[in-house]
N, C-alpha and C. Protein backbone atom coordinates (compact mmCIF):
# COMPACT_ATOMS: atom_id res chain seq x y z
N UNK A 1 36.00 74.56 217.86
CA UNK A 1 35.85 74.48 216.42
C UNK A 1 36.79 73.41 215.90
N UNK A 2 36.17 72.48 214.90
CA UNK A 2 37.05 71.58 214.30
C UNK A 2 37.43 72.19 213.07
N UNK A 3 38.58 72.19 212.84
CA UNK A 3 38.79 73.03 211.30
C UNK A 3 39.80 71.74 210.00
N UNK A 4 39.04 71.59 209.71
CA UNK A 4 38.98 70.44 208.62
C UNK A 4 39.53 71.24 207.33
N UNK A 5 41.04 70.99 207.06
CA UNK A 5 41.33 71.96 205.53
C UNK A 5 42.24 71.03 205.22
N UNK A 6 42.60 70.93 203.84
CA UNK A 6 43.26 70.17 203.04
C UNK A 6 43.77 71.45 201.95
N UNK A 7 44.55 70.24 201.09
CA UNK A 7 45.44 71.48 200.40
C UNK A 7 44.51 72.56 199.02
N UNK A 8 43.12 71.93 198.77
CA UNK A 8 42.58 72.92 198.26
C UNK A 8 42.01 73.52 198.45
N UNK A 9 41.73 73.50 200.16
CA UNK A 9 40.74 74.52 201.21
C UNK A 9 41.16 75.64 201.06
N UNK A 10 42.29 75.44 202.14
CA UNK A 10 43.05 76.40 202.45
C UNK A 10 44.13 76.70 202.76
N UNK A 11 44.49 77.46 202.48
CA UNK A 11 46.37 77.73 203.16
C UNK A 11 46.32 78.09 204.57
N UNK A 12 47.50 77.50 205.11
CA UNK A 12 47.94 77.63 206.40
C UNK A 12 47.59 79.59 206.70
N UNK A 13 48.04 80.51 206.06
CA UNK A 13 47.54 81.65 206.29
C UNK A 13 46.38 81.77 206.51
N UNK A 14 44.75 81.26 205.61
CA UNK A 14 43.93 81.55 205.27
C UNK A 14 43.33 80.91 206.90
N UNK A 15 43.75 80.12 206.58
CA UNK A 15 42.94 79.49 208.22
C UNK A 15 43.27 79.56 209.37
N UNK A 16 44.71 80.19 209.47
CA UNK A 16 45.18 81.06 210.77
C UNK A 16 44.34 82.18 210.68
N UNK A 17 44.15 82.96 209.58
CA UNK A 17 42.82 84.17 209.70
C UNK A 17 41.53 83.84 210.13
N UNK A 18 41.08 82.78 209.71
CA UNK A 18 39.63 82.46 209.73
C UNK A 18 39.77 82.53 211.65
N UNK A 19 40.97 81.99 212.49
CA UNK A 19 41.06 81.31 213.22
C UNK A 19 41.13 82.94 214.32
N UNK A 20 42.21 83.61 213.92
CA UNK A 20 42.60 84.65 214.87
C UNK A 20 42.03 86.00 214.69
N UNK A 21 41.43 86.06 213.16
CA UNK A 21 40.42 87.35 213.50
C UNK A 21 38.81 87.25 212.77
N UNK A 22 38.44 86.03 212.31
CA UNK A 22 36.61 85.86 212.20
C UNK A 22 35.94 85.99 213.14
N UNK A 23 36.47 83.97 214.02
CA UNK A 23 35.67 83.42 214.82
C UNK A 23 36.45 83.61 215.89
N UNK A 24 35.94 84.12 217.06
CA UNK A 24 36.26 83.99 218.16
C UNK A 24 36.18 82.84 218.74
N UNK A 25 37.44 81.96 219.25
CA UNK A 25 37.21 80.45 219.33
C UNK A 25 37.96 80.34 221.03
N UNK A 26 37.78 79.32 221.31
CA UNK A 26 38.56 79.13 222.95
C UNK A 26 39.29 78.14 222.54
N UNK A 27 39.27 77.31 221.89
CA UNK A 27 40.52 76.44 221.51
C UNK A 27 39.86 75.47 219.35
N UNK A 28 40.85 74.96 219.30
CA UNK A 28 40.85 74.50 218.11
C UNK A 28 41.10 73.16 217.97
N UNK A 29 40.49 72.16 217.27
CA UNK A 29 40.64 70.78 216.87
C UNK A 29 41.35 70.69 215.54
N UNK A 30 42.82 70.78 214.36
CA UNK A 30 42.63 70.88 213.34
C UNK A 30 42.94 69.60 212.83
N UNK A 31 42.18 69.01 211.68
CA UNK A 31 42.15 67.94 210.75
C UNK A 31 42.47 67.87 209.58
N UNK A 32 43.62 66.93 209.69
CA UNK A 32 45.16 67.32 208.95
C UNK A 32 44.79 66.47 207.52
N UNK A 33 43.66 67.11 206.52
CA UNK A 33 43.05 65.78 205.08
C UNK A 33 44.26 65.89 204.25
N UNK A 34 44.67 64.88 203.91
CA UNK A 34 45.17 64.61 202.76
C UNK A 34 46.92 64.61 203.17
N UNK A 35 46.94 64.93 204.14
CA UNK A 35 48.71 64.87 204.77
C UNK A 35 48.85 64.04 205.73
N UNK A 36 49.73 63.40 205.46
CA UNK A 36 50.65 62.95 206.70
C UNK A 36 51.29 63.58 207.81
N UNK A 37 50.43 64.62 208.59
CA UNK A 37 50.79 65.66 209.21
C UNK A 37 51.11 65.24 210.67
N UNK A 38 51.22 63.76 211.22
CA UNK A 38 51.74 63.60 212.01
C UNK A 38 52.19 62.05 212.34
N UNK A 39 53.13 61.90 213.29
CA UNK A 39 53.58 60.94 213.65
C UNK A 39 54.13 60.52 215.35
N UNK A 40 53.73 59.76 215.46
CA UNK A 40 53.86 59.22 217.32
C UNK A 40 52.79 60.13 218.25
N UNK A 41 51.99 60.56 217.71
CA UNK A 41 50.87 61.37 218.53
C UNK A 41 51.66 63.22 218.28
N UNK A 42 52.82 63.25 217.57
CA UNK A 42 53.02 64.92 217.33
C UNK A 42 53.30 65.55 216.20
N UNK A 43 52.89 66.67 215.71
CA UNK A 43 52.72 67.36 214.75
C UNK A 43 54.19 67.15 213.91
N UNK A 44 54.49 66.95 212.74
CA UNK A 44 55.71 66.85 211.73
C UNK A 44 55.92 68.20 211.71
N UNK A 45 57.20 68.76 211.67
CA UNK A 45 57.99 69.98 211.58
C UNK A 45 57.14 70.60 210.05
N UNK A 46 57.75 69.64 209.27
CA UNK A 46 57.53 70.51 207.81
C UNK A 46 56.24 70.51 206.79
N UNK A 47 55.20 70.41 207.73
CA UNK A 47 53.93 70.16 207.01
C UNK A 47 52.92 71.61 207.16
N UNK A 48 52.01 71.53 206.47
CA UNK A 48 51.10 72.66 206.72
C UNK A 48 50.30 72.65 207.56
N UNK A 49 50.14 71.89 208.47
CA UNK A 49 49.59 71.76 209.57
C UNK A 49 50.41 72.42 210.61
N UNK A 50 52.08 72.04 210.57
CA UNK A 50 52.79 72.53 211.39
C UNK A 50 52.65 74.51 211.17
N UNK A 51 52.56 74.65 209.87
CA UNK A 51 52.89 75.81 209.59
C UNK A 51 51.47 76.88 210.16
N UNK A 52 50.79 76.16 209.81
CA UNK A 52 49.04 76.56 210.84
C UNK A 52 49.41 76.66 212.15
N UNK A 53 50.01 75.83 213.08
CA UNK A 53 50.28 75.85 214.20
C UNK A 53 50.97 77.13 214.90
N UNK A 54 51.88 77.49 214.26
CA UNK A 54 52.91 78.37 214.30
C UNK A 54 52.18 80.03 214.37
N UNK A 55 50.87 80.00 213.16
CA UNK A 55 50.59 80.83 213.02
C UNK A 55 48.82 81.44 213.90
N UNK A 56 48.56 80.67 214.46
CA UNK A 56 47.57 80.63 215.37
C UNK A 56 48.41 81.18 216.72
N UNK A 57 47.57 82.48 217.23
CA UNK A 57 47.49 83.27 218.40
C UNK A 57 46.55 82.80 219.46
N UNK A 58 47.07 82.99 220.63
CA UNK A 58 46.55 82.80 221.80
C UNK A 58 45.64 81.93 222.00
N UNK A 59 45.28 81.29 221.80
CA UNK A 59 44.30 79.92 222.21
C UNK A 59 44.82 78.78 221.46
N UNK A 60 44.85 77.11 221.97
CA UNK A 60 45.54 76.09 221.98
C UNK A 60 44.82 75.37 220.78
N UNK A 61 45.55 74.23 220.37
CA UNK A 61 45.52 73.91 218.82
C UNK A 61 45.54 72.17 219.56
N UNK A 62 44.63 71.62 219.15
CA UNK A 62 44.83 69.93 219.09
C UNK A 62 44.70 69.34 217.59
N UNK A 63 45.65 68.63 217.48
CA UNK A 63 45.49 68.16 215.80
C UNK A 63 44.79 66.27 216.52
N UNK A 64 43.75 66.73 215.47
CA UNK A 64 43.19 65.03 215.58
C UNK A 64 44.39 64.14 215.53
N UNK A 65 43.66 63.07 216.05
CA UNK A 65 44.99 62.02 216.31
C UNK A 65 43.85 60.69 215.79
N UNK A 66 44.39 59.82 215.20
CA UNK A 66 43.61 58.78 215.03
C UNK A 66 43.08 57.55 216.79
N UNK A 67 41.85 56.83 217.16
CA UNK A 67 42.19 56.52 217.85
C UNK A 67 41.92 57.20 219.51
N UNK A 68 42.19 58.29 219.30
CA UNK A 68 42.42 59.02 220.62
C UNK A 68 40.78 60.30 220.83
N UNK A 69 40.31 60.17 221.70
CA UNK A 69 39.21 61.02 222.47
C UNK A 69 39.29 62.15 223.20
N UNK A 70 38.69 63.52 222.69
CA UNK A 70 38.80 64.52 223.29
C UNK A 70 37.69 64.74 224.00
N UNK A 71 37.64 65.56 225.30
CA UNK A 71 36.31 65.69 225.52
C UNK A 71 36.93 67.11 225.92
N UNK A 72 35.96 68.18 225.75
CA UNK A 72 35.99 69.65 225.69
C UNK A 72 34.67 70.47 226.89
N UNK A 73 34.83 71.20 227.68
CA UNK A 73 33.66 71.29 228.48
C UNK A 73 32.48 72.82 227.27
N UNK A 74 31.48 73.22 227.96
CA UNK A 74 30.73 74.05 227.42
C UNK A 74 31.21 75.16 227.02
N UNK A 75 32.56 75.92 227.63
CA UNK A 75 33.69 76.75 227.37
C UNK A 75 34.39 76.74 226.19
N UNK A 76 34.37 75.52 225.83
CA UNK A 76 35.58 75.03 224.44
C UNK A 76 37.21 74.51 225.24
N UNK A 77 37.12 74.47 226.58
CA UNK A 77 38.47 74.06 227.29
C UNK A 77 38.45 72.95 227.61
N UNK A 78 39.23 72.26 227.18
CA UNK A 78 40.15 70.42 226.77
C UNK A 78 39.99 70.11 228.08
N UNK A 79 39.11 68.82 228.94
CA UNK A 79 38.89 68.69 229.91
C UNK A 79 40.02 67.25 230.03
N UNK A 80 39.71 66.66 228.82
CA UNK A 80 40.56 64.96 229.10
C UNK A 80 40.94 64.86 227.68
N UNK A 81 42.04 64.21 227.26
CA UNK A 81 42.31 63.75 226.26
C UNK A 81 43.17 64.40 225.39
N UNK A 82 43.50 65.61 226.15
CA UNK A 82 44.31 67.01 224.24
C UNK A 82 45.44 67.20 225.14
N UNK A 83 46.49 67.02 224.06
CA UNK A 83 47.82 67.45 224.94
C UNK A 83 48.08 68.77 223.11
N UNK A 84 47.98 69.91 223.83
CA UNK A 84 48.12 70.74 222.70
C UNK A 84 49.41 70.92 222.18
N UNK A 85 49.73 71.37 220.73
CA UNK A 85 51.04 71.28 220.23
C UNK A 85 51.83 72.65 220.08
């Protein structure tokens, strides 16, 4: 699942829920709109992206990266390209 939220989507809570008790997911892509949520290929400490991170259970989190290619197999598990945060 790619989860695309910005600051009038949703809150870092709201989409750790959507994330750990809706959809049953095997891993996560999240797309950081409207923030500067990262730098040198890793997540910034004090952003809401970071704070999403923190709050996501048991399955791995890749934040888009500009540039860079994921490929995921039929499972949802990061075959080439995701170094999770």
């Amino acid at each position: 699942m790619e989860l695309n939220y910005g600051a009038s989507a949703l809150s870092p809570e709201g989409a750790a829920h959507v994330v750990n008790e809706l959809v049953q997911l095997q891993s996560v892509i999240v797309n950081h709109v409207n923030e500067a949520a990262t730098s040198g290929g890793k997540v910034k400490p004090d952003t809401r992206t970071a704070a999403f991170l923190k709050l996501v259970k048991n399955r791995p989190v890749y934040p888009a990266l500009s540039g860079k290619t994921m490929e995921f197999d039929g499972a949802g598990k990061c075959v080439a390209g995701c170094a999770a945060q």
